[in-house]
PDB file of N, CA and C in Angstrom:
ATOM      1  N   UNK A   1     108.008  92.510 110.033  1.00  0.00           N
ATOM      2  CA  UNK A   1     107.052  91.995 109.070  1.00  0.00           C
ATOM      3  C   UNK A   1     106.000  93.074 108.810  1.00  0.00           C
ATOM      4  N   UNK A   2     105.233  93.456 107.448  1.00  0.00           N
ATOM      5  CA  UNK A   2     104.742  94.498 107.061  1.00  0.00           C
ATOM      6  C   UNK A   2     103.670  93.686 106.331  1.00  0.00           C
ATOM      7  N   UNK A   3     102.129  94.671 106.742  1.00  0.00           N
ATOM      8  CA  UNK A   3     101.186  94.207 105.934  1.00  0.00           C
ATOM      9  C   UNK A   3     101.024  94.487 104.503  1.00  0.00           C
ATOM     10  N   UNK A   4     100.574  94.105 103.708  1.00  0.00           N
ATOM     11  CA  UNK A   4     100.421  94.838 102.356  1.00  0.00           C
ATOM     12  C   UNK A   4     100.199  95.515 102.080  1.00  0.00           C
ATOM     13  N   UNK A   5      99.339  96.281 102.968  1.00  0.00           N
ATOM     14  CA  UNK A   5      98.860  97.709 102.461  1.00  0.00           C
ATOM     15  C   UNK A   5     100.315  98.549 103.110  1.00  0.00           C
ATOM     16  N   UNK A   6     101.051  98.431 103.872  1.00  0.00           N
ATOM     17  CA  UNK A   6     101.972  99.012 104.471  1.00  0.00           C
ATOM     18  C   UNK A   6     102.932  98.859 103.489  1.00  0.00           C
ATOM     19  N   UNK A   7     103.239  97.162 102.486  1.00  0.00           N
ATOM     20  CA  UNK A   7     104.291  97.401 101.929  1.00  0.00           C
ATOM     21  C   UNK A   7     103.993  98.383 100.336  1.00  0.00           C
ATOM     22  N   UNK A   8     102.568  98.331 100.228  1.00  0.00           N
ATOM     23  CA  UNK A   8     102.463  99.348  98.878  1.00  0.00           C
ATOM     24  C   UNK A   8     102.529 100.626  99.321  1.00  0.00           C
ATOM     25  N   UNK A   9     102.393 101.103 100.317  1.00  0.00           N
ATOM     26  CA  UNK A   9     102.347 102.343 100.531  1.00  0.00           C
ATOM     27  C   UNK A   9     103.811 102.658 100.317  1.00  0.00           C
ATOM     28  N   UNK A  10     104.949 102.317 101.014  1.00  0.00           N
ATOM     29  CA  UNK A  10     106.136 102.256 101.066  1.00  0.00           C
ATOM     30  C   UNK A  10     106.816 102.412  99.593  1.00  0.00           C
ATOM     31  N   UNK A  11     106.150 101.611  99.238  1.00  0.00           N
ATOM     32  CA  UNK A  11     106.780 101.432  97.363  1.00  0.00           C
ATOM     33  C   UNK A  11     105.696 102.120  96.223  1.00  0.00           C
ATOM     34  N   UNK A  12     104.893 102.563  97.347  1.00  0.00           N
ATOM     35  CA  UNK A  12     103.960 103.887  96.320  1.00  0.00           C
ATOM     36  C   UNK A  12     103.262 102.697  94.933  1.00  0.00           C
ATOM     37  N   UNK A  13     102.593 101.549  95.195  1.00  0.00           N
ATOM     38  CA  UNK A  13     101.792 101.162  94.273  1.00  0.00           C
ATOM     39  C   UNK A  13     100.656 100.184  94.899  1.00  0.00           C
ATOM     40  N   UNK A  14     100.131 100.411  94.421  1.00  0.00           N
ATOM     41  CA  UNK A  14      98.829  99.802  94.676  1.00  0.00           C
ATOM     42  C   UNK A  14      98.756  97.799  95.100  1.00  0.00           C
ATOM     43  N   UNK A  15      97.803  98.050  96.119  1.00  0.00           N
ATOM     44  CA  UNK A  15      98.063  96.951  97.230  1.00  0.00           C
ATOM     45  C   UNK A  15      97.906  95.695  96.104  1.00  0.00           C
ATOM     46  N   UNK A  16      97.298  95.687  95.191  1.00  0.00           N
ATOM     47  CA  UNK A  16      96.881  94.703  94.342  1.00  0.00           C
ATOM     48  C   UNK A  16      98.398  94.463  93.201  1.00  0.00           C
ATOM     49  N   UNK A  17      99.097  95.417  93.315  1.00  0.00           N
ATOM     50  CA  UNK A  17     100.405  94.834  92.559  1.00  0.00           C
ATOM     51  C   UNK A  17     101.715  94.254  93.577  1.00  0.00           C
ATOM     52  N   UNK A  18     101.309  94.369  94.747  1.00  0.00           N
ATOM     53  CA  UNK A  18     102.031  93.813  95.788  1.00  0.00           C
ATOM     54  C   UNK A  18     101.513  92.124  95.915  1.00  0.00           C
ATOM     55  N   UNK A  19     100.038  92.041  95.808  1.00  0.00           N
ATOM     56  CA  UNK A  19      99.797  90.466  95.726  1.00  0.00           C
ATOM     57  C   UNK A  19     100.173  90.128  94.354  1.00  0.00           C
ATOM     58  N   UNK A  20     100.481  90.437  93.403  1.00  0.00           N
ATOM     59  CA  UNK A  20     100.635  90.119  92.082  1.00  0.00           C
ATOM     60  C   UNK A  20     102.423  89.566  92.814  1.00  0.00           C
ATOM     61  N   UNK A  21     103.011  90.793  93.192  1.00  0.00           N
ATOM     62  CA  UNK A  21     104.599  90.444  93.542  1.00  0.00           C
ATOM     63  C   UNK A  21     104.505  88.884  93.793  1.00  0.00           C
ATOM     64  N   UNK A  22     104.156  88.988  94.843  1.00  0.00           N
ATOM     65  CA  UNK A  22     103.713  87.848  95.790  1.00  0.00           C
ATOM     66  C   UNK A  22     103.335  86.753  95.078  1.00  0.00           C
ATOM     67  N   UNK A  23     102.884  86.503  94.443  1.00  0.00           N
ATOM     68  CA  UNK A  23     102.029  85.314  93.762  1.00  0.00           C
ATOM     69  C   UNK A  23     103.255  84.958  92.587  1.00  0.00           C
ATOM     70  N   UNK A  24     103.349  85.839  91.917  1.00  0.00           N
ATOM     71  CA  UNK A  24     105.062  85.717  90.983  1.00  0.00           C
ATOM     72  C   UNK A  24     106.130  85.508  91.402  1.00  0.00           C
ATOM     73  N   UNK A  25     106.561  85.522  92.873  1.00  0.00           N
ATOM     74  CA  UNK A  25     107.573  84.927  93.465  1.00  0.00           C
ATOM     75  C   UNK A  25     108.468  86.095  93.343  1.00  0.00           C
ATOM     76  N   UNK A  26     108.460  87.436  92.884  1.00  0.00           N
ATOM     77  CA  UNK A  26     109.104  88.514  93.210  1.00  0.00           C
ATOM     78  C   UNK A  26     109.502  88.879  94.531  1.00  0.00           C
ATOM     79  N   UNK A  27     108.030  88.757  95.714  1.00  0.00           N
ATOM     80  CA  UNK A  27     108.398  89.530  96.931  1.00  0.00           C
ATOM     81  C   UNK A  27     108.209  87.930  98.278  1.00  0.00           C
ATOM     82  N   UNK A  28     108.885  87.861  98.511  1.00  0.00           N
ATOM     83  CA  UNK A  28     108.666  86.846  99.973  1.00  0.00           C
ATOM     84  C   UNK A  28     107.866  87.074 100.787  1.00  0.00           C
ATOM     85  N   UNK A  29     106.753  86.232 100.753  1.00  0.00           N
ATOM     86  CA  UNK A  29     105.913  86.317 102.443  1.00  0.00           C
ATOM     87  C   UNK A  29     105.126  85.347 102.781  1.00  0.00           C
ATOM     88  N   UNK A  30     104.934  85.312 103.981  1.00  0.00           N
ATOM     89  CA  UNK A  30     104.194  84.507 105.058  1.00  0.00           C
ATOM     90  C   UNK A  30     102.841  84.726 105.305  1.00  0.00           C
ATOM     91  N   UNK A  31     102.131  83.650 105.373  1.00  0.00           N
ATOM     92  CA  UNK A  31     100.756  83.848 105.258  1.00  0.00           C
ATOM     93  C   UNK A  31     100.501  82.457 106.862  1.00  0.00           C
ATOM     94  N   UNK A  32     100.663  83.025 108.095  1.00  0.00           N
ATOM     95  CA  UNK A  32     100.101  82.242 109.534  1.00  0.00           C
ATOM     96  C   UNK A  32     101.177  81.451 109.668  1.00  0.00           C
ATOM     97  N   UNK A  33     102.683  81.507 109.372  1.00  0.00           N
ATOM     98  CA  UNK A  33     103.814  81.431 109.190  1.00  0.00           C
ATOM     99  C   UNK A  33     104.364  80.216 108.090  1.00  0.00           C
ATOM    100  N   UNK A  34     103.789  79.876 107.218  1.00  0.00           N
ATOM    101  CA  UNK A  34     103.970  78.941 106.400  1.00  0.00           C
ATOM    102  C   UNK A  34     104.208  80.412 104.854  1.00  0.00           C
ATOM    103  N   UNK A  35     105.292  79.432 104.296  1.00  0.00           N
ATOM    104  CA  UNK A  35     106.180  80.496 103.078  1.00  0.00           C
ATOM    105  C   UNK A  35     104.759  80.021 101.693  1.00  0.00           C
ATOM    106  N   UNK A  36     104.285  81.443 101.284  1.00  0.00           N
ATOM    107  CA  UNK A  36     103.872  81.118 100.144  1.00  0.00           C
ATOM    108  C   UNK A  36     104.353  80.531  98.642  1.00  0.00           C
ATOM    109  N   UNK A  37     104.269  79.567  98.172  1.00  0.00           N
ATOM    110  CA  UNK A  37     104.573  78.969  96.842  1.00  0.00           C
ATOM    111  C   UNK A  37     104.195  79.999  95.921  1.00  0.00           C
ATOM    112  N   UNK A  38     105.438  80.528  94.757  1.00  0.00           N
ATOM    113  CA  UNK A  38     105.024  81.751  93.574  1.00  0.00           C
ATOM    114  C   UNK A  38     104.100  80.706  92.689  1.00  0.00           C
ATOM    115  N   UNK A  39     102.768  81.258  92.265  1.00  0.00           N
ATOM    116  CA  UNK A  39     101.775  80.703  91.198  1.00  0.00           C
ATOM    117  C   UNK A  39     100.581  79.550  92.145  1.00  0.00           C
ATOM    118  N   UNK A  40     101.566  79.212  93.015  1.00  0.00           N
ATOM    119  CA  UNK A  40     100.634  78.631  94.061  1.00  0.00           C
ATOM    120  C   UNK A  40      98.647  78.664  94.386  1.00  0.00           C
ATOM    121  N   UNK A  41      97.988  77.738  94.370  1.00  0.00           N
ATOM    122  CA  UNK A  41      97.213  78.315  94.958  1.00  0.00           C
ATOM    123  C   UNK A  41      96.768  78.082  96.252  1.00  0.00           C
ATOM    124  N   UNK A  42      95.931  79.374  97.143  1.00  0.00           N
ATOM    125  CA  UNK A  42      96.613  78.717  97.993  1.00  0.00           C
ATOM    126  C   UNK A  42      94.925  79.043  99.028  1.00  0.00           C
ATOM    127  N   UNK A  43      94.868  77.171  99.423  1.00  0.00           N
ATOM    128  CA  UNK A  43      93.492  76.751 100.575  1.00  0.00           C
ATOM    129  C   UNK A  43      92.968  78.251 100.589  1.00  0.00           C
ATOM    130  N   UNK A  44      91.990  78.067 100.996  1.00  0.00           N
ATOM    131  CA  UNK A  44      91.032  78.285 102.618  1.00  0.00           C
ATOM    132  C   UNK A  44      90.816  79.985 102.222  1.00  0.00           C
ATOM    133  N   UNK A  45      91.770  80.629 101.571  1.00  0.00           N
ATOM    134  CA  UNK A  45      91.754  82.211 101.453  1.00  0.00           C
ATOM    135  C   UNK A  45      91.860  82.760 102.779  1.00  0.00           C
ATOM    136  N   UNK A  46      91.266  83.929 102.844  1.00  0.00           N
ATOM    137  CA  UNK A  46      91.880  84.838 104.315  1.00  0.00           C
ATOM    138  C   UNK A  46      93.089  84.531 104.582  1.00  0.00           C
ATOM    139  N   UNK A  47      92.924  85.010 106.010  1.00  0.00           N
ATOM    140  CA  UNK A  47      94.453  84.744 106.814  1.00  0.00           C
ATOM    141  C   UNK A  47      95.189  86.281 106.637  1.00  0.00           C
ATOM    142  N   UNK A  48      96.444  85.933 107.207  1.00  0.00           N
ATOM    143  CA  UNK A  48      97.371  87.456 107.120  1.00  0.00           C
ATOM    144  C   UNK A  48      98.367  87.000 106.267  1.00  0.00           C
ATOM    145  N   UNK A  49      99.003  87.934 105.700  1.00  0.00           N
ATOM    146  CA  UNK A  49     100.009  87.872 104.699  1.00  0.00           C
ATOM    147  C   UNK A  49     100.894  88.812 105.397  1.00  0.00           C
ATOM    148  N   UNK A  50     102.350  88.556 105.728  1.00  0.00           N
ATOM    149  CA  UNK A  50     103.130  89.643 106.091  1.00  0.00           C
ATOM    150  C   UNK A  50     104.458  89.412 105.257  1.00  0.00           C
ATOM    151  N   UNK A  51     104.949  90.548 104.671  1.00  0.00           N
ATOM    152  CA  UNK A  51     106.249  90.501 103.911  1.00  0.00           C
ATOM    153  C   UNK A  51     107.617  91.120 104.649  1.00  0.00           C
ATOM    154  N   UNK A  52     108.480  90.370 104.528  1.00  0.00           N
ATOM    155  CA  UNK A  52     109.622  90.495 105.805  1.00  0.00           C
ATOM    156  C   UNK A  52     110.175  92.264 105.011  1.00  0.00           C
ATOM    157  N   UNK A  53     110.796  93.098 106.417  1.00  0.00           N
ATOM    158  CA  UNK A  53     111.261  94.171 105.872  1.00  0.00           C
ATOM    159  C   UNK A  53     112.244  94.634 104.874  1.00  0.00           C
ATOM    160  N   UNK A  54     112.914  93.353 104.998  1.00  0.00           N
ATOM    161  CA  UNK A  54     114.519  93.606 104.229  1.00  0.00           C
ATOM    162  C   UNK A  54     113.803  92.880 102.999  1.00  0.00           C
ATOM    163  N   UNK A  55     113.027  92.489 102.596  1.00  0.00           N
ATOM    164  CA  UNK A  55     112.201  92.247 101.185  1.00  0.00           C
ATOM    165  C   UNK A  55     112.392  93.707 100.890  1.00  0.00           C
ATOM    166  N   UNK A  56     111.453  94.438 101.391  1.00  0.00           N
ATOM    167  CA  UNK A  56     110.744  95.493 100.916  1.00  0.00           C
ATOM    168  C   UNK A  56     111.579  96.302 100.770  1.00  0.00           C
ATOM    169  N   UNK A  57     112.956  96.344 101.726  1.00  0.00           N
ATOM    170  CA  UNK A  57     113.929  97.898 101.013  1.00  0.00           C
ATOM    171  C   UNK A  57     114.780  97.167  99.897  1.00  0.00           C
ATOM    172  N   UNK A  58     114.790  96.094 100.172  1.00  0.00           N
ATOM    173  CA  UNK A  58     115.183  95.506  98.650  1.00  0.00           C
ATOM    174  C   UNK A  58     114.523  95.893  97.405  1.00  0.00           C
ATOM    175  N   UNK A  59     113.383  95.613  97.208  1.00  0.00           N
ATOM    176  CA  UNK A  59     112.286  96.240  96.325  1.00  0.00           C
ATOM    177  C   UNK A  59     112.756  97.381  95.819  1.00  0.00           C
ATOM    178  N   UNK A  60     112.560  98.100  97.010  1.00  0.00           N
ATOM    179  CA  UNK A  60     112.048  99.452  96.767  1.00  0.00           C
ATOM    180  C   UNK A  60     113.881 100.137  96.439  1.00  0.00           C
ATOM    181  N   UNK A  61     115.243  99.795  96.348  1.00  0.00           N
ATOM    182  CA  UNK A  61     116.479  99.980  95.969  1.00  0.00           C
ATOM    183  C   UNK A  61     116.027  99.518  94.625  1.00  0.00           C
ATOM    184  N   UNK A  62     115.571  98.145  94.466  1.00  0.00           N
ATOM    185  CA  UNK A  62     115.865  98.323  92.631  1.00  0.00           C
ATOM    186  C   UNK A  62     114.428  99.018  92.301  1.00  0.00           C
ATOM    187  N   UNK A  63     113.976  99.337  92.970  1.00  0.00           N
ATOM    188  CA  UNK A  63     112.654 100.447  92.058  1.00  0.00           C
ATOM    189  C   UNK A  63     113.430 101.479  91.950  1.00  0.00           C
ATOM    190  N   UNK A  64     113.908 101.924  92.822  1.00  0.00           N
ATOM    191  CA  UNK A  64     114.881 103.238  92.814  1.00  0.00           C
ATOM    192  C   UNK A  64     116.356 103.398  91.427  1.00  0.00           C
ATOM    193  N   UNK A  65     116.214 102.198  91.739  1.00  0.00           N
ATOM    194  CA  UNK A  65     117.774 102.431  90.451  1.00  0.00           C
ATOM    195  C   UNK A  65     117.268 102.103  89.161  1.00  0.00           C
ATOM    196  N   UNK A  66     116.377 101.479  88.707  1.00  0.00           N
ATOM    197  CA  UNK A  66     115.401 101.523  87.347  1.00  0.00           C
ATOM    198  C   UNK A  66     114.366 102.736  87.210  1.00  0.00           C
ATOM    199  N   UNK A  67     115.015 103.327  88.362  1.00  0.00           N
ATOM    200  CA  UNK A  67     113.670 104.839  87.740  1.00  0.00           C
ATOM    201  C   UNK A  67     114.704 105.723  87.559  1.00  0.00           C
TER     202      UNK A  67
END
């Protein structure tokens, strides 16, 4: 599991288009182990957000084959 700033770094864009992923239902993750809803909003704010790894080389394969 990878924090956000870990998974933008990885995919080279900025941590704020990784919560955009996230919120659009593009990238899967866990926020204190409950699955975030895409468009969702969601209680209380804070907390950790972690996005599973095999998300992220997923991602980052079709970033790779559309560039």
């Amino acid at each position: 599991m990878l924090r956000v700033k870990e998974v933008a770094d990885r995919l080279k864009v900025h941590p704020a288009t990784v919560y955009r992923w996230i919120n659009e239902g593009r990238l899967p993750a866990l926020r204190y182990g409950q699955p975030i809803e895409p468009g969702a909003a969601q209680p209380g704010g804070g907390g950790s957000i972690r996005v599973p790894e095999g998300a992220v080389a997923a991602a980052d394969a079709a970033n790779q084959i559309a560039a």
